[in-house]
Protein backbone atom coordinates (compact mmCIF):
# COMPACT_ATOMS: atom_id res chain seq x y z
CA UNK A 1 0.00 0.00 0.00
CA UNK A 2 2.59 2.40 0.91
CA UNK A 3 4.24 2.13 -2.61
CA UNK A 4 0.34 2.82 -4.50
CA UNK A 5 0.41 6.26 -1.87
CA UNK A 6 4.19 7.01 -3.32
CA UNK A 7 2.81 6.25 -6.88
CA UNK A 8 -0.48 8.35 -6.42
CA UNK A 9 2.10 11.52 -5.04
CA UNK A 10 4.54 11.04 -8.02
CA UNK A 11 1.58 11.31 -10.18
CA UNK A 12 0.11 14.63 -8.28
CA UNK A 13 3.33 16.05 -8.78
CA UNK A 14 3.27 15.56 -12.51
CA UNK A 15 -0.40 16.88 -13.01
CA UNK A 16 1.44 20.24 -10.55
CA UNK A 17 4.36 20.57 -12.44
CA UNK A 18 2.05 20.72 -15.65
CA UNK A 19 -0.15 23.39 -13.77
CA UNK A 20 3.29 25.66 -14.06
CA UNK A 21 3.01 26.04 -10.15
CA UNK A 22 5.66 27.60 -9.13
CA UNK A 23 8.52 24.88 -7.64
CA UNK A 24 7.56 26.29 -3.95
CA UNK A 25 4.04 25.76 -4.21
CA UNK A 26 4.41 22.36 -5.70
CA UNK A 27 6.88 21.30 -2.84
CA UNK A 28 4.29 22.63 -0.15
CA UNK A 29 1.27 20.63 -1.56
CA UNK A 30 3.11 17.73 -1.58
CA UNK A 31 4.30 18.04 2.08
CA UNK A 32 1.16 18.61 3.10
CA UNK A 33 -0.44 15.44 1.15
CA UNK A 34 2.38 13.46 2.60
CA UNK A 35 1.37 14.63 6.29
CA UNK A 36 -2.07 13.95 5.40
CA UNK A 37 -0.94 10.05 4.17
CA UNK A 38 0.53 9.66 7.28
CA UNK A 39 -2.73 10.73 9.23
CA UNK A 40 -4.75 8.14 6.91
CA UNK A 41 -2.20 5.21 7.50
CA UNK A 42 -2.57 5.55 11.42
CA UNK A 43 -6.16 6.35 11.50
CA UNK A 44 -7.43 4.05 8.90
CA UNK A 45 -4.75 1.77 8.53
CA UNK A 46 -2.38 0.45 5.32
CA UNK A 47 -5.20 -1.16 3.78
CA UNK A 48 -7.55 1.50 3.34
CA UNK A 49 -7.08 3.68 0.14
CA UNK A 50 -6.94 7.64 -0.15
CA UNK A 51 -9.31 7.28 -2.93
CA UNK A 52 -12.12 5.28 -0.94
CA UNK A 53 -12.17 8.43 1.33
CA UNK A 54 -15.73 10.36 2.58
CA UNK A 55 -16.18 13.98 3.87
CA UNK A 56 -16.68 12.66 7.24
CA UNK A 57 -13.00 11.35 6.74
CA UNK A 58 -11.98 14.63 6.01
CA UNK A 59 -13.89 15.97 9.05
CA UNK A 60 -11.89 13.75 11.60
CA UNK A 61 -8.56 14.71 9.47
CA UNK A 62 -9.41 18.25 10.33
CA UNK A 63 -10.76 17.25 13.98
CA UNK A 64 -7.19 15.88 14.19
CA UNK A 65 -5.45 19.11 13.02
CA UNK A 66 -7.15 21.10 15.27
CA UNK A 67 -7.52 18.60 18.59
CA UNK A 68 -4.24 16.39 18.54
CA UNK A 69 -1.86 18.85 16.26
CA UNK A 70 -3.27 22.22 17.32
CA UNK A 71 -2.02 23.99 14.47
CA UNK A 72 -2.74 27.42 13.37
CA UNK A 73 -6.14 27.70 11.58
CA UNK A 74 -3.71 29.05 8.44
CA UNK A 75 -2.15 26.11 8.85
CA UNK A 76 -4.87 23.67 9.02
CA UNK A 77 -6.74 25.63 5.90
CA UNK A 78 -3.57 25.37 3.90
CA UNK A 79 -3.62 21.74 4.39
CA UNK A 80 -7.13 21.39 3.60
CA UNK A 81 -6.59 22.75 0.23
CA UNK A 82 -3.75 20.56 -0.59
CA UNK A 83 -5.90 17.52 0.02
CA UNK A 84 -8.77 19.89 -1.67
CA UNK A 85 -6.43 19.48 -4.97
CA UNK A 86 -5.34 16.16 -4.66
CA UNK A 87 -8.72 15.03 -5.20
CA UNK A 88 -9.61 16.99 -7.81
CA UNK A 89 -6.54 16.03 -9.85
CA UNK A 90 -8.01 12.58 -8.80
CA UNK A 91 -11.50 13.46 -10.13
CA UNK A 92 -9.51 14.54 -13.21
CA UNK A 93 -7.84 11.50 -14.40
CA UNK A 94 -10.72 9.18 -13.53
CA UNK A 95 -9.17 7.59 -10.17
CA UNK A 96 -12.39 8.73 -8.17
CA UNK A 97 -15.57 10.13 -8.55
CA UNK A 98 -15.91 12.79 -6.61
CA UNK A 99 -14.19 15.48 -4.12
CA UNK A 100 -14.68 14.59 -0.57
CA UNK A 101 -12.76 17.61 0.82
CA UNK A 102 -14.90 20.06 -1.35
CA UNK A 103 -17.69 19.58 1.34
CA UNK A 104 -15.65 20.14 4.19
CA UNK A 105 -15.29 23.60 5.65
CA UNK A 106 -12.30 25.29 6.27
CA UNK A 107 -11.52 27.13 9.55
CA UNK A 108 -12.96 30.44 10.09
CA UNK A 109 -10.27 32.81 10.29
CA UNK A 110 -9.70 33.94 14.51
CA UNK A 111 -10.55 38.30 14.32
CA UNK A 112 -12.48 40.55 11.81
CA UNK A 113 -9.18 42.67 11.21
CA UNK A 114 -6.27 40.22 10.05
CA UNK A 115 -4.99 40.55 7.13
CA UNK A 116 -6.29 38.12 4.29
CA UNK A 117 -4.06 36.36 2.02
CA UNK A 118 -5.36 34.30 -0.79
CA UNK A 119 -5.00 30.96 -0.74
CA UNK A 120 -2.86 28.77 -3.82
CA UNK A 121 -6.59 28.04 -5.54
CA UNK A 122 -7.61 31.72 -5.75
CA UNK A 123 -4.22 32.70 -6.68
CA UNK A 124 -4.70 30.32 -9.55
CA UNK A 125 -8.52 31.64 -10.20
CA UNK A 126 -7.17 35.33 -10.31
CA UNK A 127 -4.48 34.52 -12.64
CA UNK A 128 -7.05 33.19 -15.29
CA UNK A 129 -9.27 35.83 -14.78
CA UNK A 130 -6.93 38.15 -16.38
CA UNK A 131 -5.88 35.83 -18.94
CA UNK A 132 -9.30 36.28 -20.18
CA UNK A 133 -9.42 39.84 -19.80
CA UNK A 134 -9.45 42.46 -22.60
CA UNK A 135 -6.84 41.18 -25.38
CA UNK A 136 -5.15 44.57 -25.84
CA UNK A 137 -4.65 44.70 -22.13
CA UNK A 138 -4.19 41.23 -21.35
CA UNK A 139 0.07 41.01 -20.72
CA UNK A 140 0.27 44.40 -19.29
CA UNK A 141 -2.32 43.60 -16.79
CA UNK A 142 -1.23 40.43 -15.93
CA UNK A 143 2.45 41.38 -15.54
CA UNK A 144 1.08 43.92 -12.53
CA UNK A 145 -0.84 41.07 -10.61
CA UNK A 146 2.01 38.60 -11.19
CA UNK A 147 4.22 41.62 -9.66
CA UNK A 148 2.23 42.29 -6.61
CA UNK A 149 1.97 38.62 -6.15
CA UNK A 150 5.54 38.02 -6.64
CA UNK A 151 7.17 40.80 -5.25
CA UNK A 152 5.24 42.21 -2.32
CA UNK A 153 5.41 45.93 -3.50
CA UNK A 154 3.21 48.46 -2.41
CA UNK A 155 0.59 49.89 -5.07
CA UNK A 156 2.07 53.20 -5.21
CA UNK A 157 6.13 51.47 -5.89
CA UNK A 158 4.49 49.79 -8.25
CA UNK A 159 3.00 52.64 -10.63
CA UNK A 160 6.10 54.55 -10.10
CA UNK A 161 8.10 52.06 -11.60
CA UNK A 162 10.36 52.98 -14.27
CA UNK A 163 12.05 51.08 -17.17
CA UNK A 164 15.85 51.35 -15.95
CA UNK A 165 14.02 50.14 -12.26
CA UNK A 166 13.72 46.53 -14.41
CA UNK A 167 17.06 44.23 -14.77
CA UNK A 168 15.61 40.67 -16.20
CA UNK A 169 18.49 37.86 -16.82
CA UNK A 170 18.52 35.54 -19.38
CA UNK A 171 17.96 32.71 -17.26
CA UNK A 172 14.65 33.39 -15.73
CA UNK A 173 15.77 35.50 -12.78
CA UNK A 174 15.72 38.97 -11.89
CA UNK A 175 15.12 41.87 -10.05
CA UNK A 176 13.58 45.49 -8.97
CA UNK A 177 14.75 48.60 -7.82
CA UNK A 178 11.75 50.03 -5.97
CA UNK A 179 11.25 53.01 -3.75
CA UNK A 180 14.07 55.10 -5.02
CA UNK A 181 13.68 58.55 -4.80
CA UNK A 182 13.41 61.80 -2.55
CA UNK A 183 16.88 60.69 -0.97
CA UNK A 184 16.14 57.30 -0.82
CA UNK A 185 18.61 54.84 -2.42
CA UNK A 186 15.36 52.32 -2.66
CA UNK A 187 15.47 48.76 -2.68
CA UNK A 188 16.52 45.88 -4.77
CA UNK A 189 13.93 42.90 -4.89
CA UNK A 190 14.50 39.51 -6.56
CA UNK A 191 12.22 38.78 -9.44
CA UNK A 192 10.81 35.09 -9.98
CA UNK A 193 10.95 32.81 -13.28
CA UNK A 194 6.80 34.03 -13.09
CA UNK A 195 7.57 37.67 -12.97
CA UNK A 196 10.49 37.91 -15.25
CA UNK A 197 8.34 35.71 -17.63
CA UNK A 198 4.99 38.15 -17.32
CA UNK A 199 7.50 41.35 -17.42
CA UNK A 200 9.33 39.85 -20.67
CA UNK A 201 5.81 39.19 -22.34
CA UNK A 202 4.52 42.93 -21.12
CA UNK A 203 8.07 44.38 -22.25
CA UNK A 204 7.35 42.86 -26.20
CA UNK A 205 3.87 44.53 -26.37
CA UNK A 206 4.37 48.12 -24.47
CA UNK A 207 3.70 51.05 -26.62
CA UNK A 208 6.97 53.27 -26.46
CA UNK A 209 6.24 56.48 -25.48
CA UNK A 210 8.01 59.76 -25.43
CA UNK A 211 6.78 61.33 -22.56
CA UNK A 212 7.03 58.70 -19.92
CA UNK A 213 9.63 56.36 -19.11
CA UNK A 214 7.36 54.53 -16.64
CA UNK A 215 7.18 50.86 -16.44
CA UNK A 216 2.93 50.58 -16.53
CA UNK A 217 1.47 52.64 -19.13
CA UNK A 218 -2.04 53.93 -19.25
CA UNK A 219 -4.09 53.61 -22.87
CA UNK A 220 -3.29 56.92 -23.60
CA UNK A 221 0.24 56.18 -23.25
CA UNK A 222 0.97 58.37 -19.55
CA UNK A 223 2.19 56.63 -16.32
CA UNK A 224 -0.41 54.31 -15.06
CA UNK A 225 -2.36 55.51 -12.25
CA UNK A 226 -3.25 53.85 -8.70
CA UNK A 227 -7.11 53.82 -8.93
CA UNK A 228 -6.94 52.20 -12.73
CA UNK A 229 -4.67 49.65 -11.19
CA UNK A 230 -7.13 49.77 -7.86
CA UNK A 231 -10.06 49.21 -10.39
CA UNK A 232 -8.35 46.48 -12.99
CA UNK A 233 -7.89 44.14 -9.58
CA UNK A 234 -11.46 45.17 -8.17
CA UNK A 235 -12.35 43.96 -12.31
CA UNK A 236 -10.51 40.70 -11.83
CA UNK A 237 -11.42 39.44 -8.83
CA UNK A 238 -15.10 39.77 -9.52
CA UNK A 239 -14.38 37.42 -12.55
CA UNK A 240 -12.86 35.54 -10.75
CA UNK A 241 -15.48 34.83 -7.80
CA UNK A 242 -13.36 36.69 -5.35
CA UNK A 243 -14.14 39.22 -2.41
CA UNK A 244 -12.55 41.50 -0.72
CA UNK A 245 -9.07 41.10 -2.09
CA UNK A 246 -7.34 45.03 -2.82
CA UNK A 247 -3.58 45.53 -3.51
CA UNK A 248 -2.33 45.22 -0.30
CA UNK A 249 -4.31 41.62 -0.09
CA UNK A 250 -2.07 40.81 -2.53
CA UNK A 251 1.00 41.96 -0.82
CA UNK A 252 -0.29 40.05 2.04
CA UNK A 253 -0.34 37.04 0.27
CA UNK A 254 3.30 37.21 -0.73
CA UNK A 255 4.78 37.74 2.84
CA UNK A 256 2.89 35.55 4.44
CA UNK A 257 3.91 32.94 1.39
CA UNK A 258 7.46 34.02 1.97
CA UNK A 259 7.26 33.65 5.49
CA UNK A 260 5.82 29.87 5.17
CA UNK A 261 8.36 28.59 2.78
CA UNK A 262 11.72 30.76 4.18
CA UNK A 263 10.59 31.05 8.21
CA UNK A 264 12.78 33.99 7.99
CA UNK A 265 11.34 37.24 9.53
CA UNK A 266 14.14 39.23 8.51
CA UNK A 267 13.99 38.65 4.91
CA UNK A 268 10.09 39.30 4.90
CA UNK A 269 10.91 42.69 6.19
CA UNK A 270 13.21 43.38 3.79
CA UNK A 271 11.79 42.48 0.66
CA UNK A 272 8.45 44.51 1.68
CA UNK A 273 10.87 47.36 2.76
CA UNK A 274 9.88 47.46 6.49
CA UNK A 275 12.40 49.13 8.68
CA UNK A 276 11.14 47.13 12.16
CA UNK A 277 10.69 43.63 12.24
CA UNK A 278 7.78 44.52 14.67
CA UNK A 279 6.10 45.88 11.48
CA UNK A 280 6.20 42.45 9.76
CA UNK A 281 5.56 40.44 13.14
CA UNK A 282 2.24 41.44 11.85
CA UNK A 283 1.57 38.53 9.19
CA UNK A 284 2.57 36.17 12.01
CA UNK A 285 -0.87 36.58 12.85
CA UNK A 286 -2.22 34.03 10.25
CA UNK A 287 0.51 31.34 11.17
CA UNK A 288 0.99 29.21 13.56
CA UNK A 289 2.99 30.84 17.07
């Protein structure tokens, strides 16, 4: 049995890695299916299989993460979804008929005012949303949610972007100068293989124009401006079936992300260009303590 569980994870990580997750994301949902294995093994035993799973199986998994583990309700959601997208890859390719963990509710988050941060599902939702957006608008807009979501920067860093702010390498990697200006020497910030690759599209298609040397450009051809970028993710997430998620959602999304897969406070603060750590300590708030 345990070598059908190592087959059924090799074959999740193929059907990920043909997603174009990013190599992060795909490690994470696969730790968290392989913590979930080991729950089903003890609780169920060998010779009960993953796919033969019901919600109420899902229910004690969670009962488990929150009774016997008592990990953070971040913590326990995030898991939830991994196990959420196992078995709809499983759906998929005709291994089972249906999604027990889709019925299964995920932990209310604990306070009205914590930050949200989207999970690896609605990341994926917003992403095609603005695929399917306007054609003539399509790369440039989704370069700028691929850079939030990437990078962290603030709204305002963002529009005042600049060409010569933009170093891409040859070999997917990259990076930003942001916040430069008014005496401030501003701050370099690594680009992905996913930003450098939305950028590099963007870059092909931008009109040139004389009068602007911004990054983001407007239809009229002037320096993008914070409520059309306010209003493009307001347009996006509606199409995508998504509430409540602004610019700064989405810089949420990428600390706390960075935070999960580096545990290193420091680096958080930096990259978001926060001068106290106490600052960032903030989107600890959403993880486990």
């Amino acid at each position: 049995m345990a070598e059908i569980v190592e087959e059924l994870l090799s074959r999740f990580e193929e059907h990920l890695a043909r997603l174009a997750l990013a190599s992060t994301t795909i490690v994470n949902y696969l730790a968290d299916l392989k913590t979930f294995a080991r729950w089903h093994a003890d609780a169920k035993g060998a010779a009960y299989s993953l796919l033969e799973l019901t919600p109420d199986d899902i229910r004690e998994y969670r009962c488990h993460m929150q009774t016997n583990e008592e990990w953070a309700p971040a913590t326990i959601n995030r898991r939830l979804q991994a196990v959420r997208k196992f078995y709809s890859f499983a759906m998929e390719t005709g291994l089972t008929e249906s999604n027990p963990a889709s019925e299964v509710q995920l932990i209310p988050r604990p306070g009205p005012n914590l930050p949200r941060a989207l999970t690896p599902e609605e990341v994926t939702s917003l992403l095609q949303a603005v695929q399917g957006g306007r054609p003539s608008l399509v790369k440039r807009d989704y370069a700028i949610i691929q850079l939030l979501l990437q990078t962290g920067i603030k709204l305002g860093e963002l529009t005042r972007l600049r060409l010569s702010d933009v170093q891409l390498q040859g070999d997917g990697e990259g990076s930003l100068l942001v916040g430069e200006g008014d005496g401030n020497k501003g701050r370099q910030v690594p680009l992905n293989s996913l930003a450098c690759a939305a950028l590099r599209d963007y870059l092909r298609v931008r009109p040139p124009s004389a009068s602007t040397e911004n990054l983001f450009l407007s239809q009229e051809g002037s320096c993008i401006s914070k409520r059309t970028v306010q209003r493009l993710i307001r347009v996006y997430t509606k199409a995508a079936g998504l509430e409540d998620v602004s610019a700064h959602v989405l810089r949420h999304t990428f600390a706390v992300s960075t935070l999960e897969d580096t545990e290193d406070l420091s680096l958080v603060a930096r990259l978001l260009g926060h001068r106290c750590l106490e600052t960032t300590a903030k989107y600890l708030a959403t993880r486990d303590q």
